[in-house]
N, C-alpha and C. Protein backbone atom coordinates (compact mmCIF):
# COMPACT_ATOMS: atom_id res chain seq x y z
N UNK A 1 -8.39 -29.52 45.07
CA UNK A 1 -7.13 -29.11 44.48
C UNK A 1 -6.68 -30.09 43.40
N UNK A 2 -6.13 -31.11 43.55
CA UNK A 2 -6.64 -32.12 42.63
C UNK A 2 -7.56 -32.50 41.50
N UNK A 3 -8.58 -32.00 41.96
CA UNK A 3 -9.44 -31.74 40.94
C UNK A 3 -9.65 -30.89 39.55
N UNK A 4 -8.45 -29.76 40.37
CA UNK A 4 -8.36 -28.68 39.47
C UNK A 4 -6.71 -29.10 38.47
N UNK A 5 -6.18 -29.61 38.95
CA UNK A 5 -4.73 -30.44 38.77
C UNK A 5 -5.11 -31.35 37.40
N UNK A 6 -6.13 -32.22 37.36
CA UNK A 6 -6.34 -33.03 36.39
C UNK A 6 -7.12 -32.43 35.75
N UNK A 7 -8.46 -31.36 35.91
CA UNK A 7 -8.98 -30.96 34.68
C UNK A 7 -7.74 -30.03 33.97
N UNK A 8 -7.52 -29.50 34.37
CA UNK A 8 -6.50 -28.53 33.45
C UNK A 8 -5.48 -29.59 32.92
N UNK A 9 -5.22 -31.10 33.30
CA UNK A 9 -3.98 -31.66 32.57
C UNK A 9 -4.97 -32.25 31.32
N UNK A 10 -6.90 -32.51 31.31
CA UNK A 10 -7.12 -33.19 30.77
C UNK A 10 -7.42 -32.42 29.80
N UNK A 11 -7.52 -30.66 30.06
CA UNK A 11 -8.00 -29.63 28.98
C UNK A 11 -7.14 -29.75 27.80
N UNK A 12 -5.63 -29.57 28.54
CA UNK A 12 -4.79 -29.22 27.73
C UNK A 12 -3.93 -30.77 26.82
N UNK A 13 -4.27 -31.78 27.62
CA UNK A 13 -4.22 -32.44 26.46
C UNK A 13 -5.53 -33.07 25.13
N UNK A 14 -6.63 -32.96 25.55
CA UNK A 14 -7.33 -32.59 24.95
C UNK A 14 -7.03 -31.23 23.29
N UNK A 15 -6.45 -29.80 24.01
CA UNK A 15 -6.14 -29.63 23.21
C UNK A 15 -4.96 -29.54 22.07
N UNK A 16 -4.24 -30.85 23.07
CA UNK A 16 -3.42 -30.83 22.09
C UNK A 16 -3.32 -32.27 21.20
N UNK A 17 -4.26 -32.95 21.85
CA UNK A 17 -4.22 -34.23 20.95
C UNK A 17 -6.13 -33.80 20.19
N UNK A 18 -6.14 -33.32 20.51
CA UNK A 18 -7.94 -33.09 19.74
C UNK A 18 -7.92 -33.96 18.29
N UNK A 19 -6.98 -32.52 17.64
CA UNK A 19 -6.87 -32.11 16.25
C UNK A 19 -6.31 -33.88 15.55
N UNK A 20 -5.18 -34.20 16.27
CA UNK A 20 -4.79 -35.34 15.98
C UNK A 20 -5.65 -36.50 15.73
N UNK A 21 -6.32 -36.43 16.80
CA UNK A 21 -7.84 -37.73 16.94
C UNK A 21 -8.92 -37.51 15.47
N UNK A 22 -8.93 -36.27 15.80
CA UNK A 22 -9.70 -35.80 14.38
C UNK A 22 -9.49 -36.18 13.51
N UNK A 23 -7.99 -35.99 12.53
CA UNK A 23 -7.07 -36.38 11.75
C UNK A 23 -7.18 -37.52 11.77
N UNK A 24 -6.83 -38.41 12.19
CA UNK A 24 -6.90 -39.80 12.54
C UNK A 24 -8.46 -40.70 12.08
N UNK A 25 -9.62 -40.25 12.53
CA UNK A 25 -10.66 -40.42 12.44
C UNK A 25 -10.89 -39.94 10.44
N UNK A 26 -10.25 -38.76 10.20
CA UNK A 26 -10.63 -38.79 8.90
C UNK A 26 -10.35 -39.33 7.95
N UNK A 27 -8.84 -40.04 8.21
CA UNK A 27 -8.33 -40.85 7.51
C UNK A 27 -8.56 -42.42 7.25
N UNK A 28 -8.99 -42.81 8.56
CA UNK A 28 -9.43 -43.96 9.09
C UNK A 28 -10.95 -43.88 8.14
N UNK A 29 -11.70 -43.08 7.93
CA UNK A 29 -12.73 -42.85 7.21
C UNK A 29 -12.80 -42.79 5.79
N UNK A 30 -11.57 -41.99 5.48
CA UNK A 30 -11.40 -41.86 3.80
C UNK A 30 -10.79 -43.38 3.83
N UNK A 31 -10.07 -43.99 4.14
CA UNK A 31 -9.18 -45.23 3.85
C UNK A 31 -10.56 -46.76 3.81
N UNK A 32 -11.15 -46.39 4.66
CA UNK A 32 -12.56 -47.38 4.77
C UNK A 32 -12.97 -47.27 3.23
N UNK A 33 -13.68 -46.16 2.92
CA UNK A 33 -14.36 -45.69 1.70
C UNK A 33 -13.20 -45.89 0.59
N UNK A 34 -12.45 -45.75 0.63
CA UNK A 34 -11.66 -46.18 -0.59
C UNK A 34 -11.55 -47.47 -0.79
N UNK A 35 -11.23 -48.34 0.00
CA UNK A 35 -11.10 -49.85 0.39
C UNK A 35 -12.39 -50.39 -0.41
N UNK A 36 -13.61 -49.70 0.32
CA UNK A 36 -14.75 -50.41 -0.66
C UNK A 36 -15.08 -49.91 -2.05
N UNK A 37 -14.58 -48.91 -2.02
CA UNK A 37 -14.49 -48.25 -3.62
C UNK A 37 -13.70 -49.45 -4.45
N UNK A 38 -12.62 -49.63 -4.00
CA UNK A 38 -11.64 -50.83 -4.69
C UNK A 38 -12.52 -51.99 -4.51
N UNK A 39 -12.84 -52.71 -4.02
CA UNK A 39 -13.67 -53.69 -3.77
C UNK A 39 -14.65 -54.41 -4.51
N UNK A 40 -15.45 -52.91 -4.56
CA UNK A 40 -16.97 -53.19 -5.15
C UNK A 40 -16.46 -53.13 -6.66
N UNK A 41 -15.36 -52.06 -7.25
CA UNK A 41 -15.17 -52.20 -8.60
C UNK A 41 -13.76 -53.53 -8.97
N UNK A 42 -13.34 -53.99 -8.23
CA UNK A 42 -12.68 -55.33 -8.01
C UNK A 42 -13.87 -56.46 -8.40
N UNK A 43 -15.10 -56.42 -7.87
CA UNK A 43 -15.84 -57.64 -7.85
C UNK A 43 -16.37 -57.08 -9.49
N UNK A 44 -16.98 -55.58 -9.50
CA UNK A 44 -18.06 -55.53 -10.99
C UNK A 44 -17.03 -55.91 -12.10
N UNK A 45 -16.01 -55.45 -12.25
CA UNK A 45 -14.60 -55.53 -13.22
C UNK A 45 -14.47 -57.49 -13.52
N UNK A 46 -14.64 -57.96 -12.21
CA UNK A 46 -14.78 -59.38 -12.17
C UNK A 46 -16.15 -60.72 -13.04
N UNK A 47 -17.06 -59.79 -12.88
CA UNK A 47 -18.02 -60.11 -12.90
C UNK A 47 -18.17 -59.76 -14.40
N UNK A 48 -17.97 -58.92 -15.09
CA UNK A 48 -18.01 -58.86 -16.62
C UNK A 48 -16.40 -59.76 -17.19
N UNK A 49 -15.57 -59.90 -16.52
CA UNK A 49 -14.60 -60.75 -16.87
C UNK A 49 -15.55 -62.17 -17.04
N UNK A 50 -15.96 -62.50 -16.10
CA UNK A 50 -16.73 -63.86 -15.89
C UNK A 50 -17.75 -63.76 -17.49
N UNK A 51 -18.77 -63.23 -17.11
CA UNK A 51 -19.52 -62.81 -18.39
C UNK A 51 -19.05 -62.95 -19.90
N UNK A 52 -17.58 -62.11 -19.77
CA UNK A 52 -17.25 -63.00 -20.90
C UNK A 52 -16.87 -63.78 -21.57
N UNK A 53 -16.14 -64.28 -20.41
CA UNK A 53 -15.40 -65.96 -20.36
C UNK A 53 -16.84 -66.85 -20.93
N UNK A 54 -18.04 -66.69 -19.96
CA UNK A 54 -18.64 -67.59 -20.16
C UNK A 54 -19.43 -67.50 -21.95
N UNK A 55 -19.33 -66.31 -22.67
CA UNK A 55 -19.74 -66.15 -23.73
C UNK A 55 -19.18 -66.51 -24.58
N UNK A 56 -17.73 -65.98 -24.43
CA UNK A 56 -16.76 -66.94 -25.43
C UNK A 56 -16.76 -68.75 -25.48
N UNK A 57 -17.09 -69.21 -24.60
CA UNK A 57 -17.30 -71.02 -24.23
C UNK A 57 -18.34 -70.91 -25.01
N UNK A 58 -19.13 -70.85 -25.88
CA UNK A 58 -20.49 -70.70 -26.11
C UNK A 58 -20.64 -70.42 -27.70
N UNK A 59 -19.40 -69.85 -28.23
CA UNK A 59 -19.06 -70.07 -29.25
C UNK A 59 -18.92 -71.27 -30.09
N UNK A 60 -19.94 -72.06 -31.03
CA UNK A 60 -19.90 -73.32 -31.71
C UNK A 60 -19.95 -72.80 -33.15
N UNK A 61 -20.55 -71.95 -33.77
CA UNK A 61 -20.27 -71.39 -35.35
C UNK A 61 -20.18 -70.70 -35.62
N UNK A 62 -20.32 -69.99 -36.83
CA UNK A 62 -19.68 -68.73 -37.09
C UNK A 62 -20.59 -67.55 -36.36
N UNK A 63 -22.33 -67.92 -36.77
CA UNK A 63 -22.91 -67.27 -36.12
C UNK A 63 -22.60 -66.74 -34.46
N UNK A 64 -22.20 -67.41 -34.28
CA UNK A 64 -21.85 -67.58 -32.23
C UNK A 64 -20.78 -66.57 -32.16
N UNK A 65 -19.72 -66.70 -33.30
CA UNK A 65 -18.57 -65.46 -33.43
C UNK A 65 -19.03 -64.54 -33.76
N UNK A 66 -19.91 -64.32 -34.44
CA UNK A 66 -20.53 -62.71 -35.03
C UNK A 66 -21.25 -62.13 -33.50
N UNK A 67 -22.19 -63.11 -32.78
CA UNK A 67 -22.74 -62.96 -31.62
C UNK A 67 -21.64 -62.31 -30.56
N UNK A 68 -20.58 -63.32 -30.74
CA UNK A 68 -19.48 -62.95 -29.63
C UNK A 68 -18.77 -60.96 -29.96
N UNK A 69 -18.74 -61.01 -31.35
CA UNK A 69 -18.11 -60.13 -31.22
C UNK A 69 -18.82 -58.66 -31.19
N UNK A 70 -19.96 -58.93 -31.12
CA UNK A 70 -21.32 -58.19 -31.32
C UNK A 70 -21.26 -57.26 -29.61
N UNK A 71 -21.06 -58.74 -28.43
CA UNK A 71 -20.86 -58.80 -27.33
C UNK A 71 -19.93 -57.91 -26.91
N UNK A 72 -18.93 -58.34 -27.24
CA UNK A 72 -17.38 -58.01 -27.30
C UNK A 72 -17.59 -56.37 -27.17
N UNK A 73 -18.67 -55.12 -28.04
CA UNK A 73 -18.53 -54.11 -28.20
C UNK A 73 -19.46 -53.52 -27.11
N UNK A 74 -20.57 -54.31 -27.00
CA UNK A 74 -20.89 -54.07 -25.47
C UNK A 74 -20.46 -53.83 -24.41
N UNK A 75 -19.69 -54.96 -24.24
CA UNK A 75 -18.59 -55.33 -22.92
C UNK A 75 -17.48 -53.84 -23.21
N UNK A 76 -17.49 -53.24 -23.87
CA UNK A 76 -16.04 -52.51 -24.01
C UNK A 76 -16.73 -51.17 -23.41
N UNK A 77 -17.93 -51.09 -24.12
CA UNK A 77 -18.96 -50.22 -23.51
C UNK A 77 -19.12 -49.65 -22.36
N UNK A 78 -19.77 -50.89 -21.80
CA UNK A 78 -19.75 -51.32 -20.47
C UNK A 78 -18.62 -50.39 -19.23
N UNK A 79 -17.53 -51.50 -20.05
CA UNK A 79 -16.34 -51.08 -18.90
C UNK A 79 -15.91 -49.63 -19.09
N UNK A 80 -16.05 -48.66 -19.89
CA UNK A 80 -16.03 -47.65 -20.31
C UNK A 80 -16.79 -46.39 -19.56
N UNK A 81 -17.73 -47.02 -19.46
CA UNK A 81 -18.85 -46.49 -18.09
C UNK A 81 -18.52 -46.67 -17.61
N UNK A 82 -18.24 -47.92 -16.70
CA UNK A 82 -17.62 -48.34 -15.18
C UNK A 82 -16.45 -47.62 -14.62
N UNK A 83 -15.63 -47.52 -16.01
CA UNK A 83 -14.68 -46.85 -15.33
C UNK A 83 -14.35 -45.12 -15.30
N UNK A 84 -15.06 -44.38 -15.94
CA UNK A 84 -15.19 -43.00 -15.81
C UNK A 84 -16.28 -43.27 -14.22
N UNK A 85 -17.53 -43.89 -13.66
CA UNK A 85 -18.43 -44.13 -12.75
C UNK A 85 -16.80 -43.94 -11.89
N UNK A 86 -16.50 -45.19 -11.96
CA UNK A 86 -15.10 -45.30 -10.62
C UNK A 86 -14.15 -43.68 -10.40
N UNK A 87 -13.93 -42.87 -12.04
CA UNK A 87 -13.58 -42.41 -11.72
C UNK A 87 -14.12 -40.91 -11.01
N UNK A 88 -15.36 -40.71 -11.02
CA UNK A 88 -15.99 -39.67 -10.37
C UNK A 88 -16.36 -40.08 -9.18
N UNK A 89 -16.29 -41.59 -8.51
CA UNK A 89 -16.54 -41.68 -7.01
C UNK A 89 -15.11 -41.52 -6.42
N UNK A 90 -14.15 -41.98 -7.70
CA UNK A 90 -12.91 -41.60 -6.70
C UNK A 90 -12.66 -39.85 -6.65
N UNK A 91 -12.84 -38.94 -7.48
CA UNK A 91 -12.59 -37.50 -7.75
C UNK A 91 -13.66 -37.37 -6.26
N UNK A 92 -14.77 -37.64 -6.19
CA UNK A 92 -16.11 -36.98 -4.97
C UNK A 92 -15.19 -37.84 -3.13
N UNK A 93 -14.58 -38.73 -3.46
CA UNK A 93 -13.95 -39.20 -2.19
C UNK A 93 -12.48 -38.56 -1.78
N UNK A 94 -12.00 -37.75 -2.91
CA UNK A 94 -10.94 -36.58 -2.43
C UNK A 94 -11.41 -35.69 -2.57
N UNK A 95 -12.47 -35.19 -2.89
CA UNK A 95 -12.68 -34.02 -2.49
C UNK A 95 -13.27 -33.64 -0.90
N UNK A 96 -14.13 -34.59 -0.24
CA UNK A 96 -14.62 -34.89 0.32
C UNK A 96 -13.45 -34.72 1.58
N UNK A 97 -12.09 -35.74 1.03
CA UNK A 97 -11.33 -35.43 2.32
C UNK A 97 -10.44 -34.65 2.29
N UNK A 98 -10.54 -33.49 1.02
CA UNK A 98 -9.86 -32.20 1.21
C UNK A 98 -10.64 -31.34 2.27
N UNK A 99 -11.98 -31.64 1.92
CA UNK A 99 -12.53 -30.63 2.32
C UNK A 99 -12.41 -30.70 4.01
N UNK A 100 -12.32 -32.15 4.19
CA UNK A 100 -12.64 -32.32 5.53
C UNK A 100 -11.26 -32.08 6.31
N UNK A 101 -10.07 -31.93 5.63
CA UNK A 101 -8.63 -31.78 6.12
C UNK A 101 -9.01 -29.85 6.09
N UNK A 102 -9.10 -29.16 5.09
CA UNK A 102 -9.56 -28.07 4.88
C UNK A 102 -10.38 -27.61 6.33
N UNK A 103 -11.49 -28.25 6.82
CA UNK A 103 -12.27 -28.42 8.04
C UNK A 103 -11.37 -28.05 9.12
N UNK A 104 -10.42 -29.14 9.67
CA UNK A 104 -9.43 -29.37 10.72
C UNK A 104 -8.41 -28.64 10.58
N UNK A 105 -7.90 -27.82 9.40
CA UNK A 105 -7.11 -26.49 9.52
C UNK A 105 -7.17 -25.27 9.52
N UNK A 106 -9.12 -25.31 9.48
CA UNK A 106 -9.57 -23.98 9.93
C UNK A 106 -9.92 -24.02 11.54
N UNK A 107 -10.03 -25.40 12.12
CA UNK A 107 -10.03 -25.24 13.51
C UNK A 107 -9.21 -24.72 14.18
N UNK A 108 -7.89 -25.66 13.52
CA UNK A 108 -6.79 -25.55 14.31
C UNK A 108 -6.46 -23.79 14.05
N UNK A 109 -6.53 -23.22 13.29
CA UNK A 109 -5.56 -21.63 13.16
C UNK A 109 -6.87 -21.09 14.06
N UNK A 110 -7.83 -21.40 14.25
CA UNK A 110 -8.95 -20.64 15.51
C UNK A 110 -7.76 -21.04 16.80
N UNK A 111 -7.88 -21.90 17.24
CA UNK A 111 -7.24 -21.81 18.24
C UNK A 111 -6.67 -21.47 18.90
């Protein structure tokens, strides 16, 4: 009797915290992946900062300025890519958790 007492208390909260856990889990997932999305383009963004710090020090004549600024159009380049790159991993990481919210509100209206 008992037995039947707690499966039915564990069904029904089950279904009523399911969806929640779910939710929870997807966010906890998109928020991970964004975190290192920021991160990894925190350090590359860094790392051509560095790059050109250290190019500009390096500058002794005129030649070195023509070099630098030669650089300079690279580097602009560069970040130009990087940042349309950032912005299609960020566009593919909401879509990703539309779809997956999209997912958990076709469960839930089954229910």
């Amino acid at each position: 009797m008992y037995t039947d007492i707690f499966k039915t208390f564990n069904d029904q909260t089950e279904k009523t915290f399911g969806p929640l856990y779910q939710y929870n889990q997807l966010v906890a997932k998109n928020f991970t992946a964004l975190t290192n999305l920021q991160l990894e383009a925190a350090r590359q963004y860094a790392d051509i900062g560095l790059a050109q710090l250290q190019i500009n020090s390096q500058i002794k004549d005129v030649q070195g300025l023509v070099t630098c600024g030669a650089k300079q159009l690279e580097t602009m380049t560069r970040i130009s890519q990087q940042m349309m790159e950032d912005g299609k991993k960020l566009s593919e990481l909401a879509q990703e958790f539309k779809a997956g919210l999209d997912e958990l509100v076709a469960k839930a209206n089954k229910a």
